[in-house]
PDB file of N, CA and C in Angstrom:
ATOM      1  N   UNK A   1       0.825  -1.191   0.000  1.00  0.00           N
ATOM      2  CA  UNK A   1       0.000   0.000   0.000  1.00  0.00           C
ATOM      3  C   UNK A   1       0.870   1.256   0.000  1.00  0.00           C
ATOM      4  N   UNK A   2       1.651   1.137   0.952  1.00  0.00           N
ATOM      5  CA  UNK A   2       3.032   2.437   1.203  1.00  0.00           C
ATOM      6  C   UNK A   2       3.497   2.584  -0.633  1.00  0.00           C
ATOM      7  N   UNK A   3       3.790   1.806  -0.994  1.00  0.00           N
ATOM      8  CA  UNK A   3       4.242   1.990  -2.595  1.00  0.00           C
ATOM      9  C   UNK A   3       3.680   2.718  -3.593  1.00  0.00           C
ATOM     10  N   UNK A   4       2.176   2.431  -3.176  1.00  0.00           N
ATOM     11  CA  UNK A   4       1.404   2.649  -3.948  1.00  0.00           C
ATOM     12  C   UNK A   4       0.606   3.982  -4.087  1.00  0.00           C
ATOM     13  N   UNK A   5       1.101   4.634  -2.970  1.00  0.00           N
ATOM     14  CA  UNK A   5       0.496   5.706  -2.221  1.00  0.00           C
ATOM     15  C   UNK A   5       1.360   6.906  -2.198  1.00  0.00           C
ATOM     16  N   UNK A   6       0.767   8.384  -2.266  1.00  0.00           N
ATOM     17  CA  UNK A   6       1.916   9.345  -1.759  1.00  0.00           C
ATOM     18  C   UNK A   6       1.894   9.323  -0.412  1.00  0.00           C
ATOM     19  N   UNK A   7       2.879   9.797   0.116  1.00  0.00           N
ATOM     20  CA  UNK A   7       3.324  10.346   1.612  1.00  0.00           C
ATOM     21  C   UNK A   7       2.102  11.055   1.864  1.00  0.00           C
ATOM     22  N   UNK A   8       1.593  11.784   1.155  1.00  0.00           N
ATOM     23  CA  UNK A   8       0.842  13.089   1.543  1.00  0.00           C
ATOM     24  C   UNK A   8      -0.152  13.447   0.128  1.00  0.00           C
ATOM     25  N   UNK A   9      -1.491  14.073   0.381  1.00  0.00           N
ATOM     26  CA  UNK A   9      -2.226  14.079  -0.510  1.00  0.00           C
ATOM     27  C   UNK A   9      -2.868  15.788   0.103  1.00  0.00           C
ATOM     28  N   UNK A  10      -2.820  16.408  -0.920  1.00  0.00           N
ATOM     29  CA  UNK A  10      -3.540  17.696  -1.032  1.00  0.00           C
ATOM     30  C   UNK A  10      -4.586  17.450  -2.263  1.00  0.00           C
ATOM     31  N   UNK A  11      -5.737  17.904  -1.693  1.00  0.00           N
ATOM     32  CA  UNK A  11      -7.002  17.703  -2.854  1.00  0.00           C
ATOM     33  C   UNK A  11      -8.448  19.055  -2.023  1.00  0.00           C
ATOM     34  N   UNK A  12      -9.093  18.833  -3.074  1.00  0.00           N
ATOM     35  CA  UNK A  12     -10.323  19.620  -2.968  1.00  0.00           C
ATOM     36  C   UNK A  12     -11.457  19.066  -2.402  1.00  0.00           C
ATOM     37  N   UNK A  13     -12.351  19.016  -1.974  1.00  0.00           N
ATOM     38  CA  UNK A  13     -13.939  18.232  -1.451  1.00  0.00           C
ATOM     39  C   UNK A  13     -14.598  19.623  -1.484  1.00  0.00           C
ATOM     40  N   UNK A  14     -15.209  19.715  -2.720  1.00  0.00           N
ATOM     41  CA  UNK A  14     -16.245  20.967  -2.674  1.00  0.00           C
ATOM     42  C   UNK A  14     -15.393  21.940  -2.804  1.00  0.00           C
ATOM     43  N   UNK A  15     -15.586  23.032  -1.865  1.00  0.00           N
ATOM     44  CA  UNK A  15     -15.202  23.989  -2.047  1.00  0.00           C
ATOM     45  C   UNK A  15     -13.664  23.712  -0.499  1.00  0.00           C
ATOM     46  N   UNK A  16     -13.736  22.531  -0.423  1.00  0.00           N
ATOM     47  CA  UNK A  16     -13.003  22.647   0.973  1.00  0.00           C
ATOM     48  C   UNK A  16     -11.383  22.590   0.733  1.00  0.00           C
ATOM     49  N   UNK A  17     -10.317  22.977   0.864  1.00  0.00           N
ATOM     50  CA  UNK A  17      -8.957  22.292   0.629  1.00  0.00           C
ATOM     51  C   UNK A  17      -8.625  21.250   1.699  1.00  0.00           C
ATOM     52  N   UNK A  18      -8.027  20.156   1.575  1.00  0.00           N
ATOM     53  CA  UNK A  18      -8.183  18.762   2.235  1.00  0.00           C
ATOM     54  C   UNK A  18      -6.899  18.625   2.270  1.00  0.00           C
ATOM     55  N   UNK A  19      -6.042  18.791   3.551  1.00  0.00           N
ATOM     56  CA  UNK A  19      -4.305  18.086   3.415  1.00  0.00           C
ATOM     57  C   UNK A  19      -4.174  16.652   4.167  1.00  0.00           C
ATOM     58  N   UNK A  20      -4.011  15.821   3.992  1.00  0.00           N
ATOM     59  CA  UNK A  20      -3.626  14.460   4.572  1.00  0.00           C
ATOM     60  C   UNK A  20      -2.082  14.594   4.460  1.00  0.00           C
ATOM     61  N   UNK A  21      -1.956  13.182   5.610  1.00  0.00           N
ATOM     62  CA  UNK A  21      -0.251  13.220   5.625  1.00  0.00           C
ATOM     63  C   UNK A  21      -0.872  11.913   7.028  1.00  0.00           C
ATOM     64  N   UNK A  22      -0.025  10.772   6.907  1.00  0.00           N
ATOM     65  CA  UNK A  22       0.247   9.904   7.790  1.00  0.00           C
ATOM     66  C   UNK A  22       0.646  10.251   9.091  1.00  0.00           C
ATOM     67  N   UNK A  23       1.817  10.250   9.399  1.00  0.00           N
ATOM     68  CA  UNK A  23       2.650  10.998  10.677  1.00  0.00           C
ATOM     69  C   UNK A  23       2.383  12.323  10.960  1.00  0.00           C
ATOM     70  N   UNK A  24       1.672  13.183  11.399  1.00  0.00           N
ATOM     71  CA  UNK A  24       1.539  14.416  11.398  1.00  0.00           C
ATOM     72  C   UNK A  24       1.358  15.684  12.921  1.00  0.00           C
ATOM     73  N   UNK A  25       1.209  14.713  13.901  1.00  0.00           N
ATOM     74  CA  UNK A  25       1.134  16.018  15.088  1.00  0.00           C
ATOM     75  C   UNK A  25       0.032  16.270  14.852  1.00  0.00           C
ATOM     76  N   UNK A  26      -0.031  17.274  15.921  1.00  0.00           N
ATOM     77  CA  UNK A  26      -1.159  17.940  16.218  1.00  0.00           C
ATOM     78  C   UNK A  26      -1.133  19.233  16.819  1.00  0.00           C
ATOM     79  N   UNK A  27      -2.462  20.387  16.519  1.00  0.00           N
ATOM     80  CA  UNK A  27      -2.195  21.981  16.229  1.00  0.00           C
ATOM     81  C   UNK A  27      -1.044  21.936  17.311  1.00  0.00           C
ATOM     82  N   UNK A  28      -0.117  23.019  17.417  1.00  0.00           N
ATOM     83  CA  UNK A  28       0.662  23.295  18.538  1.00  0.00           C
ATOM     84  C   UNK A  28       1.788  21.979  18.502  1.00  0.00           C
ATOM     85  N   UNK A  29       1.834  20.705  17.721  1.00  0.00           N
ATOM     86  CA  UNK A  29       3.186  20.228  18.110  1.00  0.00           C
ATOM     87  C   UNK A  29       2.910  19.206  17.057  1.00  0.00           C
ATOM     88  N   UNK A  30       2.929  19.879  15.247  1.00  0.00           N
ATOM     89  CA  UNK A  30       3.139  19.576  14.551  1.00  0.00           C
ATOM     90  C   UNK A  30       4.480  19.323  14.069  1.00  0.00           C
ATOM     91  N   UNK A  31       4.429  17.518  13.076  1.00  0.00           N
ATOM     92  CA  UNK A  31       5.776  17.357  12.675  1.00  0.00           C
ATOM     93  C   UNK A  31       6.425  18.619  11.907  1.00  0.00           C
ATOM     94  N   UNK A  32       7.871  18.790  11.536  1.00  0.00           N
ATOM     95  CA  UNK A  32       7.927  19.735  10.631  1.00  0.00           C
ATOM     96  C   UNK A  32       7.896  19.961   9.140  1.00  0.00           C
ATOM     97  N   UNK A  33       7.403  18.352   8.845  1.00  0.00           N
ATOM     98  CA  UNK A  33       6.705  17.867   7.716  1.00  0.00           C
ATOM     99  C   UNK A  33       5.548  18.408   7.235  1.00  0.00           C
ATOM    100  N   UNK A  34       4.840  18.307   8.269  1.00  0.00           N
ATOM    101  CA  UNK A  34       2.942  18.988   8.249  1.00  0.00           C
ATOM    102  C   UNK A  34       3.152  20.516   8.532  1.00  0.00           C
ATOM    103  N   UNK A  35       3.898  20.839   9.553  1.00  0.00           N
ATOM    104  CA  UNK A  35       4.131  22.384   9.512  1.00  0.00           C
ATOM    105  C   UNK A  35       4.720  23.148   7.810  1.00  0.00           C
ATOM    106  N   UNK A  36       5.117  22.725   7.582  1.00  0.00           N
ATOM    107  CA  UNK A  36       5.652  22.778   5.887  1.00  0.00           C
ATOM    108  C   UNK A  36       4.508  22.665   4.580  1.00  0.00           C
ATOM    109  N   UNK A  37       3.737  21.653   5.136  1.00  0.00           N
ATOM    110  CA  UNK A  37       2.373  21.189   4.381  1.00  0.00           C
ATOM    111  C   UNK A  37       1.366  22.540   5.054  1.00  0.00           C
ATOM    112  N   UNK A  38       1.077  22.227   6.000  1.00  0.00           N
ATOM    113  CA  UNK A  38       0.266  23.408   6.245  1.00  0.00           C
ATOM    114  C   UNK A  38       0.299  24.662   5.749  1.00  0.00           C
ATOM    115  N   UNK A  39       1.740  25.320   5.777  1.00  0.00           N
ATOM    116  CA  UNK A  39       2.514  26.919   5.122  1.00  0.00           C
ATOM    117  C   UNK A  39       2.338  26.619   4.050  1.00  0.00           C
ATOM    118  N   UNK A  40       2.866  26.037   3.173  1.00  0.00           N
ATOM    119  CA  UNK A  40       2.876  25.788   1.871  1.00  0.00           C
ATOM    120  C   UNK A  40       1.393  25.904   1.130  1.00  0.00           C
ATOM    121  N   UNK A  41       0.143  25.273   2.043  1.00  0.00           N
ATOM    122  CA  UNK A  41      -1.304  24.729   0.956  1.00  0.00           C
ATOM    123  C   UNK A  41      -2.496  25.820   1.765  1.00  0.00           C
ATOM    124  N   UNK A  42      -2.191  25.791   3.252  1.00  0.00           N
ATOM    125  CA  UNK A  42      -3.535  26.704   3.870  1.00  0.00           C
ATOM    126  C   UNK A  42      -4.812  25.795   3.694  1.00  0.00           C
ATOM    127  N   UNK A  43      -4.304  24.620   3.981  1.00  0.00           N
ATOM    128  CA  UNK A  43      -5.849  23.565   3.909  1.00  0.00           C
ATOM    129  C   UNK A  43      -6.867  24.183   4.761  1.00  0.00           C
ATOM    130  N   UNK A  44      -8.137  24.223   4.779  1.00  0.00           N
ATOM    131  CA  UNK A  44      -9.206  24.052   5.620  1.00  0.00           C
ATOM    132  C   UNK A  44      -9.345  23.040   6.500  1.00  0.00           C
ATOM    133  N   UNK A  45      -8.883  21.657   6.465  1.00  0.00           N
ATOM    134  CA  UNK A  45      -8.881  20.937   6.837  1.00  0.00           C
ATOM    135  C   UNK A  45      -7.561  19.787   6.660  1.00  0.00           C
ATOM    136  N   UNK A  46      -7.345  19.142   7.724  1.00  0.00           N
ATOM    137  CA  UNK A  46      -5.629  18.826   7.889  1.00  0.00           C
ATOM    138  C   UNK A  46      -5.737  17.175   8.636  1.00  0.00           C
ATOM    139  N   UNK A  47      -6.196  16.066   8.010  1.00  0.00           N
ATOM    140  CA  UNK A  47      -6.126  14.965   8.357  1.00  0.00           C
ATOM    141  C   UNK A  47      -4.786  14.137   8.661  1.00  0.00           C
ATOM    142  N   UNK A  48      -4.396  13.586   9.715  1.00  0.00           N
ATOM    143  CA  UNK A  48      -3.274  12.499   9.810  1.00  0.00           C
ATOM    144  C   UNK A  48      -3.845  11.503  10.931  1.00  0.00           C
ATOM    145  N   UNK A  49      -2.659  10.616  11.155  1.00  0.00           N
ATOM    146  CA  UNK A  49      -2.759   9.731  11.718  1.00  0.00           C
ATOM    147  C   UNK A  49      -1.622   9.111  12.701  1.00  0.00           C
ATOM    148  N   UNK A  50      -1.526   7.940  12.537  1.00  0.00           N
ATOM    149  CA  UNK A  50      -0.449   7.027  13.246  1.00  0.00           C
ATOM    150  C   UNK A  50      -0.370   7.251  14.812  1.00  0.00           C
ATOM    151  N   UNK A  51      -0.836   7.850  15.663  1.00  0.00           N
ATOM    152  CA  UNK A  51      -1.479   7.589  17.250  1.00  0.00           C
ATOM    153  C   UNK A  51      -2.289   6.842  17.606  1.00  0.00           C
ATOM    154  N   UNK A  52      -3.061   6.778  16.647  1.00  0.00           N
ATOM    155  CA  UNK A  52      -4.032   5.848  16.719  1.00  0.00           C
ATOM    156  C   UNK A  52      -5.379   6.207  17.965  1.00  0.00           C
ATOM    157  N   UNK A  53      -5.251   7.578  18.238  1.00  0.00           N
ATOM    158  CA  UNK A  53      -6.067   8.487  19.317  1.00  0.00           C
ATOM    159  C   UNK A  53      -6.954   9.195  18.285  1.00  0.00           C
ATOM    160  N   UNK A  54      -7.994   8.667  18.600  1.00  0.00           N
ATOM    161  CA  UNK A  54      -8.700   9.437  17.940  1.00  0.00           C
ATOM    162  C   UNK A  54      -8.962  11.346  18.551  1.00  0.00           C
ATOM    163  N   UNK A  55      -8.967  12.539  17.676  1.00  0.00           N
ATOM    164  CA  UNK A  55      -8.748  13.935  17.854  1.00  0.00           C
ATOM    165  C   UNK A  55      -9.253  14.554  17.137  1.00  0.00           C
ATOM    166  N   UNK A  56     -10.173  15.287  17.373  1.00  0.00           N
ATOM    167  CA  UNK A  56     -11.305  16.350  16.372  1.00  0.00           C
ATOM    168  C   UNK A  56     -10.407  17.730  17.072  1.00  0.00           C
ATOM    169  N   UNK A  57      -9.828  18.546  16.620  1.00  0.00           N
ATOM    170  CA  UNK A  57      -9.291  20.185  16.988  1.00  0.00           C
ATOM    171  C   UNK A  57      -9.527  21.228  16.092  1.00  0.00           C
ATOM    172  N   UNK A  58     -10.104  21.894  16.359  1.00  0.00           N
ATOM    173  CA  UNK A  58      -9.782  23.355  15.590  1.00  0.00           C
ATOM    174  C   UNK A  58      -8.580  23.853  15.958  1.00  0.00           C
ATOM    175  N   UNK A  59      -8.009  23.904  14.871  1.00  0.00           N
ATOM    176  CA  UNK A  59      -6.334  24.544  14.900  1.00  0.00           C
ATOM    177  C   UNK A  59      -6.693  26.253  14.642  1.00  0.00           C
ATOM    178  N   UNK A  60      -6.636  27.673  15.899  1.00  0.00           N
ATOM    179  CA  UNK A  60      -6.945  28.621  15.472  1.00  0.00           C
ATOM    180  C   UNK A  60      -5.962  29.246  15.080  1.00  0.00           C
ATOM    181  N   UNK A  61      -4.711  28.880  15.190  1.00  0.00           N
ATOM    182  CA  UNK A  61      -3.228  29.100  14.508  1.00  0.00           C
ATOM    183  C   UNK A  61      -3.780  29.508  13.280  1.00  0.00           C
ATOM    184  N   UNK A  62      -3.690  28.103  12.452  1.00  0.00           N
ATOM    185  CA  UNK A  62      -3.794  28.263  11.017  1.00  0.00           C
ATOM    186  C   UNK A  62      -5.385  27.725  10.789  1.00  0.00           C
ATOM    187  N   UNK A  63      -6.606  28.230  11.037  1.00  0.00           N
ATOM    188  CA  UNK A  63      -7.650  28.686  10.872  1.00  0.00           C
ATOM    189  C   UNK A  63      -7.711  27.129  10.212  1.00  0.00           C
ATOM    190  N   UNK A  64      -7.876  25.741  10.558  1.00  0.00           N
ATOM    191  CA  UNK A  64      -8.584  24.692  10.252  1.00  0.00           C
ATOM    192  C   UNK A  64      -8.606  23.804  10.927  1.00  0.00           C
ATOM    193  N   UNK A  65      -9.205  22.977  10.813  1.00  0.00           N
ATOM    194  CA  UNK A  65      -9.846  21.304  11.263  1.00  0.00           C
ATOM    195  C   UNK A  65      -8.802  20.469  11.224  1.00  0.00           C
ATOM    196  N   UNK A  66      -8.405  19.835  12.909  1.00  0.00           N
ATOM    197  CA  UNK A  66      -7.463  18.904  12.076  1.00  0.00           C
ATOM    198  C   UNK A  66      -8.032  17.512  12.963  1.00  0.00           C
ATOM    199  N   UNK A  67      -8.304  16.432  12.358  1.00  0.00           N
ATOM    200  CA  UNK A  67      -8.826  15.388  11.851  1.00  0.00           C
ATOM    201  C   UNK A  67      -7.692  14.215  12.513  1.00  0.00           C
ATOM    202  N   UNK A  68      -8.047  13.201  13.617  1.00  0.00           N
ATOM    203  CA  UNK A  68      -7.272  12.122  13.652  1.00  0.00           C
ATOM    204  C   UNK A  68      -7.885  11.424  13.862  1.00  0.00           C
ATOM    205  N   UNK A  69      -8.305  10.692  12.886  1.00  0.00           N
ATOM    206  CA  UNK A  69      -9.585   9.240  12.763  1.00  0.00           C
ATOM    207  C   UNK A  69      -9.537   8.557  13.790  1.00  0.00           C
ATOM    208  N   UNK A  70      -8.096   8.033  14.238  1.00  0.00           N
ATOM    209  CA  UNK A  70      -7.634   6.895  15.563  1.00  0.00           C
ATOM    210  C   UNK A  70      -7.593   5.383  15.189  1.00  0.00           C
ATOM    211  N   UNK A  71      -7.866   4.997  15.359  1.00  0.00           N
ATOM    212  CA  UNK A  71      -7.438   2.845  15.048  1.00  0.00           C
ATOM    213  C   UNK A  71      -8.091   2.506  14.256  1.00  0.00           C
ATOM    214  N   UNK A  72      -7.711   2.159  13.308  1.00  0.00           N
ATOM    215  CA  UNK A  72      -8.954   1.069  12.152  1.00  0.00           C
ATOM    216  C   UNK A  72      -7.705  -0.209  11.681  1.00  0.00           C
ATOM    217  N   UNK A  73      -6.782  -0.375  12.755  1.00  0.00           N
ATOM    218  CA  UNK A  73      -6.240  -2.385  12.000  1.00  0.00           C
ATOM    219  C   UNK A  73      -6.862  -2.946  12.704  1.00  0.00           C
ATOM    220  N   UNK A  74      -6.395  -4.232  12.708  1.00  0.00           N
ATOM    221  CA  UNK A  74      -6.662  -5.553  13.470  1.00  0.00           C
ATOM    222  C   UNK A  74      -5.416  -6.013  14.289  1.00  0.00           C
ATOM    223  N   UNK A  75      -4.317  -5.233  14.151  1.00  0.00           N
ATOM    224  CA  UNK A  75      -3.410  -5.644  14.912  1.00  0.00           C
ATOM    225  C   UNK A  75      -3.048  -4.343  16.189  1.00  0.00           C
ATOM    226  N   UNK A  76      -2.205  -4.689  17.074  1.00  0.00           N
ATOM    227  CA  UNK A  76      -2.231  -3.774  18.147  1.00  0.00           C
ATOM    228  C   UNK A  76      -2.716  -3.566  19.452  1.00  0.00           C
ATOM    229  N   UNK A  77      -2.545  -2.864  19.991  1.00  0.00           N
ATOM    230  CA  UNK A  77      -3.057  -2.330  21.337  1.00  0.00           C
ATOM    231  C   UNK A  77      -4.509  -1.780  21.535  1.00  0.00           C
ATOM    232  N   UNK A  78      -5.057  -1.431  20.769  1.00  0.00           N
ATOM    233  CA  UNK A  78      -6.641  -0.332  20.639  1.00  0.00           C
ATOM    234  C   UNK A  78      -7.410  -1.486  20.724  1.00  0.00           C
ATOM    235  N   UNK A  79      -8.700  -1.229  21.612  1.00  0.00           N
ATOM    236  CA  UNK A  79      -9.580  -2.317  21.604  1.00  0.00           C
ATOM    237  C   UNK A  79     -10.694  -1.887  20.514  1.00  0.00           C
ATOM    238  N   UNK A  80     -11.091  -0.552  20.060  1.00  0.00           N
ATOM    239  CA  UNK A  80     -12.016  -0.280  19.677  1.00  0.00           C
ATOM    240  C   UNK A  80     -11.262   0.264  17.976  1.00  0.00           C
ATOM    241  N   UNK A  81     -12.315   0.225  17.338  1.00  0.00           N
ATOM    242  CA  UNK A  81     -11.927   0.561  15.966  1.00  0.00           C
ATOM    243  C   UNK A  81     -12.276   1.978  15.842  1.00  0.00           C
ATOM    244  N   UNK A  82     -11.892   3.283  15.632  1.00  0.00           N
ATOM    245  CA  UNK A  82     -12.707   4.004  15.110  1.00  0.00           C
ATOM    246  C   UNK A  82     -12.408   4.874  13.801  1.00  0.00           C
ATOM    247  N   UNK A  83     -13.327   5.777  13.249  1.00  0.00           N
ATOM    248  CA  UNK A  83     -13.457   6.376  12.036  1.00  0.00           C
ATOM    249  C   UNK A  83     -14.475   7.940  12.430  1.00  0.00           C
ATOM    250  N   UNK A  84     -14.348   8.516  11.533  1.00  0.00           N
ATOM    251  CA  UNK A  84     -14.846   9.977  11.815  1.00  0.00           C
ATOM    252  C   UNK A  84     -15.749   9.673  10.442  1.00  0.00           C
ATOM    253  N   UNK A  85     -16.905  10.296  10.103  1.00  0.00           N
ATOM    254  CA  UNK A  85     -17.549  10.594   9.189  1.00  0.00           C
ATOM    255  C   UNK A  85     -18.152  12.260   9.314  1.00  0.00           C
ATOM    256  N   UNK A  86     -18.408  12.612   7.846  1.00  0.00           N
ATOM    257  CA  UNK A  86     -19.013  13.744   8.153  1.00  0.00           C
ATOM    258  C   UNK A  86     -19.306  14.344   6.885  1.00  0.00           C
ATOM    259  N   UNK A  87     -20.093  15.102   6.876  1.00  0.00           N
ATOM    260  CA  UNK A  87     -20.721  16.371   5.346  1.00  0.00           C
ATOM    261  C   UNK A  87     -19.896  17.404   4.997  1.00  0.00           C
ATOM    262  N   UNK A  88     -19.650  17.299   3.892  1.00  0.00           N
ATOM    263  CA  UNK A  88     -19.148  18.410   3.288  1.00  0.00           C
ATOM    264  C   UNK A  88     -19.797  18.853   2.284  1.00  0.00           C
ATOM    265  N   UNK A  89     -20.243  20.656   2.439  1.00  0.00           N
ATOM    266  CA  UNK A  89     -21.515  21.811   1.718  1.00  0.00           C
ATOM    267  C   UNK A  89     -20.263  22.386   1.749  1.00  0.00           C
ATOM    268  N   UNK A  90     -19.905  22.721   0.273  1.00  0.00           N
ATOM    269  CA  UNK A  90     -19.038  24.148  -0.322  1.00  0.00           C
ATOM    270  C   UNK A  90     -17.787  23.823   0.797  1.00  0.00           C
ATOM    271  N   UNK A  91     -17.614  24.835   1.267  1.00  0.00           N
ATOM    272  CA  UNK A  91     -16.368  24.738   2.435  1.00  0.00           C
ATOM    273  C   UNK A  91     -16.813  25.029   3.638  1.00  0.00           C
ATOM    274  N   UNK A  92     -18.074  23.987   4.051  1.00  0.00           N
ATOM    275  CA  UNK A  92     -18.395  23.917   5.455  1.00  0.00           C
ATOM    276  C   UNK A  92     -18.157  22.555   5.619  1.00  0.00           C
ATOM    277  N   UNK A  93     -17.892  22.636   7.123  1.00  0.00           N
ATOM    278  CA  UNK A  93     -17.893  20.280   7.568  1.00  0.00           C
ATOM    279  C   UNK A  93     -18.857  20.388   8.728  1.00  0.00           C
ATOM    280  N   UNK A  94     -19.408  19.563   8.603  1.00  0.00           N
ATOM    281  CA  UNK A  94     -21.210  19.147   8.968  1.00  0.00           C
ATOM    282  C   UNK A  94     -21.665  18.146   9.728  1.00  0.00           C
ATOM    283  N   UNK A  95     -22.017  17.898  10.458  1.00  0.00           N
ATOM    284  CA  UNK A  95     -22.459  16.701  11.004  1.00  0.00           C
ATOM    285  C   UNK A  95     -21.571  15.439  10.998  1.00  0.00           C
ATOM    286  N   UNK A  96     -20.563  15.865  11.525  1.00  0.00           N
ATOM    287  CA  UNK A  96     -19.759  15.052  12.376  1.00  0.00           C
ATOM    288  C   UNK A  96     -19.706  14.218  13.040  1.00  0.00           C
ATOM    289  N   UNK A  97     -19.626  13.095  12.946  1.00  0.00           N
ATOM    290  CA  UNK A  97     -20.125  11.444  13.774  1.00  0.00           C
ATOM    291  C   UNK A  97     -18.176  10.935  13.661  1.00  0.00           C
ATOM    292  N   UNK A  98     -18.415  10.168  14.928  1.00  0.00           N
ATOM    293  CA  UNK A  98     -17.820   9.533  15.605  1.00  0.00           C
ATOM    294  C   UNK A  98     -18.532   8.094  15.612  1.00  0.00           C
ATOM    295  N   UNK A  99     -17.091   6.851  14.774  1.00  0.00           N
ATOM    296  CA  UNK A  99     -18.028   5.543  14.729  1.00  0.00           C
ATOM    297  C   UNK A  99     -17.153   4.955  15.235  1.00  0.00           C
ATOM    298  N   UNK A 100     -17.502   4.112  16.489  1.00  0.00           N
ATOM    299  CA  UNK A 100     -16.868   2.870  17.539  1.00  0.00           C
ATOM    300  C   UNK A 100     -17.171   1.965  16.996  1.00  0.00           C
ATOM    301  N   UNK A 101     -16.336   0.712  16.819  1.00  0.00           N
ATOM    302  CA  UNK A 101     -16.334  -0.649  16.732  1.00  0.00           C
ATOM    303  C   UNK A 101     -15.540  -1.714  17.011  1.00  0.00           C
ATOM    304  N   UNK A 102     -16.468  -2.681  18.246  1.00  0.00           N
ATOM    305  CA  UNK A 102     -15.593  -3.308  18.977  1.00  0.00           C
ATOM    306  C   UNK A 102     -14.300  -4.483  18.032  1.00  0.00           C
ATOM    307  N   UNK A 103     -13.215  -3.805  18.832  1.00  0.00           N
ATOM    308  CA  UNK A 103     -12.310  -5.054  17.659  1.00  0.00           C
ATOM    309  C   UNK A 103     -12.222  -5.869  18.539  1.00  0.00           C
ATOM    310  N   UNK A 104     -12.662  -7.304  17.193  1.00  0.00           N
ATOM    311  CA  UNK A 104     -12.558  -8.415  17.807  1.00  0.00           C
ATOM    312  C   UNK A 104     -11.206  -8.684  17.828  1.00  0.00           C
ATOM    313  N   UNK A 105     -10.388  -9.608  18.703  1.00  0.00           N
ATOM    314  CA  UNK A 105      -9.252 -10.190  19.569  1.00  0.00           C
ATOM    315  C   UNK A 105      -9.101 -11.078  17.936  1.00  0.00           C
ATOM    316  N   UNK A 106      -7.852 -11.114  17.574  1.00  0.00           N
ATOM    317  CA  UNK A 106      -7.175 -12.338  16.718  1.00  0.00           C
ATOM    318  C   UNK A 106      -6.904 -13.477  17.556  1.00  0.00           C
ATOM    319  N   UNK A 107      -7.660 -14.717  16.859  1.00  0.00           N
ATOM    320  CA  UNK A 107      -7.081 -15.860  17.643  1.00  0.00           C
ATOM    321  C   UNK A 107      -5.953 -16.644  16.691  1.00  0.00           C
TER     322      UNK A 107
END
């Protein structure tokens, strides 16, 4: 998947600018990877991962959303799976859900 994939994805949803990036921090103690991504694009919204904590923040620094889904393998420490869903109208984000799911134990 890593191969197949960029490091980092800047894209549009509507009217929204969308920065992803794997490894990324969070507002106030961003990598200097994402701090670079952030200066560089001015996303509205700033998704990463790899804590595996799930984190909804308004970053008022740089005026956006930053997004940490939290656990979705099957391997690891996290008992629960989760994922963020939500609406996107022009460059608003909307109805925001939070989805738990118990992970089952590998035997």
């Amino acid at each position: 998947m890593r191969s197949a994939c960029s490091e980092t994805a800047i894209f549009k949803c509507e009217d929204l600018l969308v920065a992803m990036i794997h490894i990324g921090g969070y507002p106030g103690r961003y990598t200097q990877q994402s701090r670079k991504l952030i200066f560089e694009n001015r996303p509205d919204l700033f998704i990463s991962g790899h804590s595996h904590i799930l984190k909804v923040i308004y970053d008022k620094q740089h005026e956006l959303l930053h997004i940490n889904p939290g656990a979705a393998g099957t391997s690891g420490i996290h008992q629960v799976i989760t994922a963020v869903r939500f609406v996107v109208e022009k460059k608003q984000i909307k109805d925001l859900e939070i989805l738990e799911l118990k992970r089952e134990s590998q035997v």
